[in-house]
Protein backbone atom coordinates (compact mmCIF):
# COMPACT_ATOMS: atom_id res chain seq x y z
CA UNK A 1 219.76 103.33 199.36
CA UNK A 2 221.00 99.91 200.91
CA UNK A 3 219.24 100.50 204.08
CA UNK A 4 216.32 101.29 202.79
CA UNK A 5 216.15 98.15 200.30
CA UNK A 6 217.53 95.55 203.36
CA UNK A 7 214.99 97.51 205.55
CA UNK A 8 212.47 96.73 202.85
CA UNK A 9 213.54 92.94 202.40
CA UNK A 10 213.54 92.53 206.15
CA UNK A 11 209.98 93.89 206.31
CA UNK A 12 208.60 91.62 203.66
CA UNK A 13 210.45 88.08 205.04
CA UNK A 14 209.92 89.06 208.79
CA UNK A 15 206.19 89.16 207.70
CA UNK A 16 203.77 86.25 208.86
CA UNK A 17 202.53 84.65 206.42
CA UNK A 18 199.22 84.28 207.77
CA UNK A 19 198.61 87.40 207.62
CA UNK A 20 199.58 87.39 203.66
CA UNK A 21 196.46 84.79 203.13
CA UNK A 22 193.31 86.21 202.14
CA UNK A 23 190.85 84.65 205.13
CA UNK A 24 188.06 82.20 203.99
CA UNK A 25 185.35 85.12 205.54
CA UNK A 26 185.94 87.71 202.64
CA UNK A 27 184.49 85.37 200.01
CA UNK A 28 181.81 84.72 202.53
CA UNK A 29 180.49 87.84 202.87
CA UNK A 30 177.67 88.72 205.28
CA UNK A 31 174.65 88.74 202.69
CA UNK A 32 175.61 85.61 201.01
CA UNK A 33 175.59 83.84 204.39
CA UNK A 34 172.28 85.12 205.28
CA UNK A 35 170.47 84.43 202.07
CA UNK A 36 171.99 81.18 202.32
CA UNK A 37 170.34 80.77 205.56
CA UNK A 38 167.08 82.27 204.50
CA UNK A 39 167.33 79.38 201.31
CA UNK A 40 167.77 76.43 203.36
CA UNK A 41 164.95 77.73 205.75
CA UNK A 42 162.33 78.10 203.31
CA UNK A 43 162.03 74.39 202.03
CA UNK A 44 160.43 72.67 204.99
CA UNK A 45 157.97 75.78 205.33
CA UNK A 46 156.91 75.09 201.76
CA UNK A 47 157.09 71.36 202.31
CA UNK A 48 154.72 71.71 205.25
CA UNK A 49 152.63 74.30 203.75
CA UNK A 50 151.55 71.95 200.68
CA UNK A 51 151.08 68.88 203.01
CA UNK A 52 148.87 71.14 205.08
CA UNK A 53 146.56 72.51 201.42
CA UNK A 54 146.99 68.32 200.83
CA UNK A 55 144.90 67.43 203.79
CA UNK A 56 142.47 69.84 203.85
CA UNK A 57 141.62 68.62 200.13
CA UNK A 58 141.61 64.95 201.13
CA UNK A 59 139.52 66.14 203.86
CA UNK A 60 137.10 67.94 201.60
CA UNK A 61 136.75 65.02 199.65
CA UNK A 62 136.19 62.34 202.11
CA UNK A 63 133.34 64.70 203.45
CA UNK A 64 131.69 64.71 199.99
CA UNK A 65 132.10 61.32 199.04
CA UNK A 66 130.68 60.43 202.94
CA UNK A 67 127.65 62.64 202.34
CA UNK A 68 126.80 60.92 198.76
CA UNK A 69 127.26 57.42 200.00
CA UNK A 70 125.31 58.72 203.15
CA UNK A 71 122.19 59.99 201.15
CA UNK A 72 122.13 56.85 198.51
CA UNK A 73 122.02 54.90 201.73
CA UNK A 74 119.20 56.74 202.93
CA UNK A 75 117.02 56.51 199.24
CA UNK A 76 117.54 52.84 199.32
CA UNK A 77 116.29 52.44 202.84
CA UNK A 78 113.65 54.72 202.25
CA UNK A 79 112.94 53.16 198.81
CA UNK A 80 112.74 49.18 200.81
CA UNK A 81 110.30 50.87 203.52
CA UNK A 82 108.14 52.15 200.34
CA UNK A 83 108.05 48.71 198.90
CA UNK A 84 106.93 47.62 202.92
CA UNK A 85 104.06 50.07 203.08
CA UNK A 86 102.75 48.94 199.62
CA UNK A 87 103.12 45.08 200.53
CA UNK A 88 101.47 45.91 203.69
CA UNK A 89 99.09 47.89 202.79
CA UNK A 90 97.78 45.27 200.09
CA UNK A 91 97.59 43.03 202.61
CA UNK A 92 95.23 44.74 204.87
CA UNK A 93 93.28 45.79 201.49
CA UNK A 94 92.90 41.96 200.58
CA UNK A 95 91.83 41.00 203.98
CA UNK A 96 89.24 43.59 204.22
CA UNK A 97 87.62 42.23 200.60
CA UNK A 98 87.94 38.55 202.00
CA UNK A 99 86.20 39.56 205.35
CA UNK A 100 83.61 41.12 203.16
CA UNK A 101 82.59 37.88 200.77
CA UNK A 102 83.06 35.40 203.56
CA UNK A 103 79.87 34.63 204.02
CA UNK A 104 77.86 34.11 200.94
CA UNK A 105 75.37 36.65 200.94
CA UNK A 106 76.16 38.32 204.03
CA UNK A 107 78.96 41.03 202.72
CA UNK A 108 80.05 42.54 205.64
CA UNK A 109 83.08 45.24 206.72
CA UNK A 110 85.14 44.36 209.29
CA UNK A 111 84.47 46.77 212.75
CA UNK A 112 87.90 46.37 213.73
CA UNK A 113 91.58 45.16 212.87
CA UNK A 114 91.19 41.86 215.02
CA UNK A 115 87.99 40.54 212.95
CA UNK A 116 90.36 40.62 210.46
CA UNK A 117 92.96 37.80 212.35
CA UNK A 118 89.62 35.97 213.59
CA UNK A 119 86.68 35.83 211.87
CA UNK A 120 84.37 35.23 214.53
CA UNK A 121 81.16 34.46 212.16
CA UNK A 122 82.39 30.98 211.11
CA UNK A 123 82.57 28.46 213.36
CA UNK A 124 86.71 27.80 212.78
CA UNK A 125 87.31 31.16 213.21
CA UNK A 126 88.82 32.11 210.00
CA UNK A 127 91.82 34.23 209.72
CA UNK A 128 92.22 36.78 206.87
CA UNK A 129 95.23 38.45 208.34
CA UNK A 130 98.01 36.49 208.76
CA UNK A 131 99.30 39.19 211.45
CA UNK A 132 98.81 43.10 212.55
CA UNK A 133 101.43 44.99 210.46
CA UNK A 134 103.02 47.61 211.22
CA UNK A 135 103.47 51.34 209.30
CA UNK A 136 107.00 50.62 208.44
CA UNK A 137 106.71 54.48 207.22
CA UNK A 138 106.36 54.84 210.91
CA UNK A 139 106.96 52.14 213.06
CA UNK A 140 103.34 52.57 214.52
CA UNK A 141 99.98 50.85 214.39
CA UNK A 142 97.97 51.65 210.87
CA UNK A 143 95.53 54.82 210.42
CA UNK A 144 91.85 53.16 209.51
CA UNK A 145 90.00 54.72 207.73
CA UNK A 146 86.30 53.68 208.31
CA UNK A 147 83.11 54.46 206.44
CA UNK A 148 79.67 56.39 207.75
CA UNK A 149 78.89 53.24 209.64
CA UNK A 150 82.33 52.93 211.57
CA UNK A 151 83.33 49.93 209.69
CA UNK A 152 86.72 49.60 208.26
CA UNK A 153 87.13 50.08 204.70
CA UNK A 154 90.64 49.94 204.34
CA UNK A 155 94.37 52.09 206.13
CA UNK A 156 96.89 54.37 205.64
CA UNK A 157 99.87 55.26 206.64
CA UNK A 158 100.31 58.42 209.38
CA UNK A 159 103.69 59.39 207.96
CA UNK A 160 103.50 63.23 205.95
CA UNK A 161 106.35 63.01 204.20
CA UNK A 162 106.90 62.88 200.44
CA UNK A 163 107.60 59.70 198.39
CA UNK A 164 110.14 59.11 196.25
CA UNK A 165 108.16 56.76 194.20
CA UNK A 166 105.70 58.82 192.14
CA UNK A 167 104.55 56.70 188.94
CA UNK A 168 104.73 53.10 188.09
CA UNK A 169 101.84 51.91 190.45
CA UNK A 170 100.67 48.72 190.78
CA UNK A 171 96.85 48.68 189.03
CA UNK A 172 95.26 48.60 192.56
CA UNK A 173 97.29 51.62 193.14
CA UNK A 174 97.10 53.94 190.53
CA UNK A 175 95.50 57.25 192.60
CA UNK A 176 98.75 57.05 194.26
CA UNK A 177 100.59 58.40 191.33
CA UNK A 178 101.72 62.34 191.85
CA UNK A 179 100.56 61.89 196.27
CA UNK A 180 102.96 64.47 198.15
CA UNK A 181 102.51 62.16 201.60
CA UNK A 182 102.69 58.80 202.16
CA UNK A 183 99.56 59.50 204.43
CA UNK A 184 97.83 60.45 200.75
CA UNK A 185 98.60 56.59 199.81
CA UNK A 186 94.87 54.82 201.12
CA UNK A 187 94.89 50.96 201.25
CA UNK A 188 90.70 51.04 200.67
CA UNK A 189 88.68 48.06 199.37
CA UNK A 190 85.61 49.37 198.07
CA UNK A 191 82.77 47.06 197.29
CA UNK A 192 81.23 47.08 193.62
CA UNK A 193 78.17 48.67 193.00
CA UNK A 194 75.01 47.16 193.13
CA UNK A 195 76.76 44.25 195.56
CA UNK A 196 74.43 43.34 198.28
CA UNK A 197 74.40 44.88 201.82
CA UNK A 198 73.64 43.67 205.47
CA UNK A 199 69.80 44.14 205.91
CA UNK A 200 69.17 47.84 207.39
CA UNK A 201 71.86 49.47 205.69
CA UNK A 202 72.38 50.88 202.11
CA UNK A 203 74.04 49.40 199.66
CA UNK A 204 78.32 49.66 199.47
C-alpha cells in the first residue's frame, strides 16, 4: 500500500507541468478559426461591392442630367435660329414691297435677289437690302419663290423640319401658325388689289 501511494506521488510530481496546461488551441477550435476568417474576409467584399452599385448610380445620373442639359441646349439654339429665319425673312419681305413702290407708278417685282441690293432703275442705285442673308435654318442661300412671270414675290426657307414655335406670330405672319416645316413658313409680299401693274401685264 506504500508503494503504490509513493509510486503514485512520484508519478504526479515527476509530471511536466506543461503537459498539465490546457493548450491555447482547444479553446480555438477549428470552426471558430475559420468563421473568424470567413468574418474578417467579407467586409472589404461588401465595402467594394457598394462602392461599385455607388458609381454605376452616379454614372446613371451624370448621363441623364448630360442628356437634359444637352437637349435644352439644343431648343435654345434651335429656338435663336427660329427668331433668325423670321428676322430674315422680314427683311427680304420688306425689301421686295420697297422694290415694288420705288418708282411712283411703276410697281414692279424684283427679277432677282441682287435688284434687291441695287436698284438699278434710279440713278443712285438704291439699295433695299442691306445684304444677302442667309437660311440660318440651313446655312444656305434662300428658296424664292417667284410668281407666273418669274419675278420674285418673296422666300423661304429649304429646311423640312418641324418648328418648335407654333402660335404667337407676328401679324405679318399669322399663316405660319400650326406649319409642320420651316419650308411651310413663306416670306411673300403680295401687292394689294386693284394696285397698278407694269403696262402688258395683269394686275398683282
Amino acid at each position: 500500500m506504500k508503494y503504490s501511494l509513493f509510486k503514485i506521488q512520484n508519478l504526479r510530481f515527476n509530471t511536466p507541468r506543461s503537459a498539465l496546461r490546457t493548450p491555447h488551441s482547444a479553446f480555438n477550435t477549428p470552426c471558430t478559426r475559420g468563421s473568424t476568417r470567413k468574418r474578417r474576409g467579407q467586409a472589404p467584399h461588401s465595402s467594394r461591392g457598394f462602392a461599385y452599385i455607388a458609381l454605376l448610380a452616379a454614372i446613371v445620373i451624370i448621363g441623364i442630367s448630360l442628356g437634359t442639359a444637352g437637349k435644352y441646349w439644343q431648343n435654345v439654339i434651335l429656338r435663336d435660329k427660329e427668331e433668325d429665319l423670321l428676322f430674315r425673312g422680314d427683311q427680304y419681305r420688306k425689301a421686295i414691297e420697297r422694290f415694288y413702290f420705288a418708282l411712283p407708278g411703276r410697281p414692279h417685282y424684283p427679277e432677282s435677289i441682287d435688284n434687291l441690293l441695287t436698284d438699278n432703275r434710279t440713278a443712285t442705285g438704291k439699295r433695299h437690302l442691306r445684304r444677302k442673308y442667309k437660311d440660318p435654318m440651313t446655312g444656305e442661300d434662300f428658296v424664292e419663290i417667284r410668281d407666273q412671270f418669274r419675278r420674285i414675290t418673296g422666300v423661304h426657307s429649304s429646311s423640312d423640319k418641324k418648328p418648335l414655335k407654333r402660335d404667337n406670330f407676328a401679324e405679318n405672319d399669322t399663316d405660319f401658325a400650326g406649319k409642320d416645316k420651316y419650308s411651310e413658313w413663306k416670306f411673300v409680299f403680295t401687292a394689294r388689289p386693284g394696285q397698278p401693274a407694269i403696262p402688258g401685264h395683269p394686275p398683282a
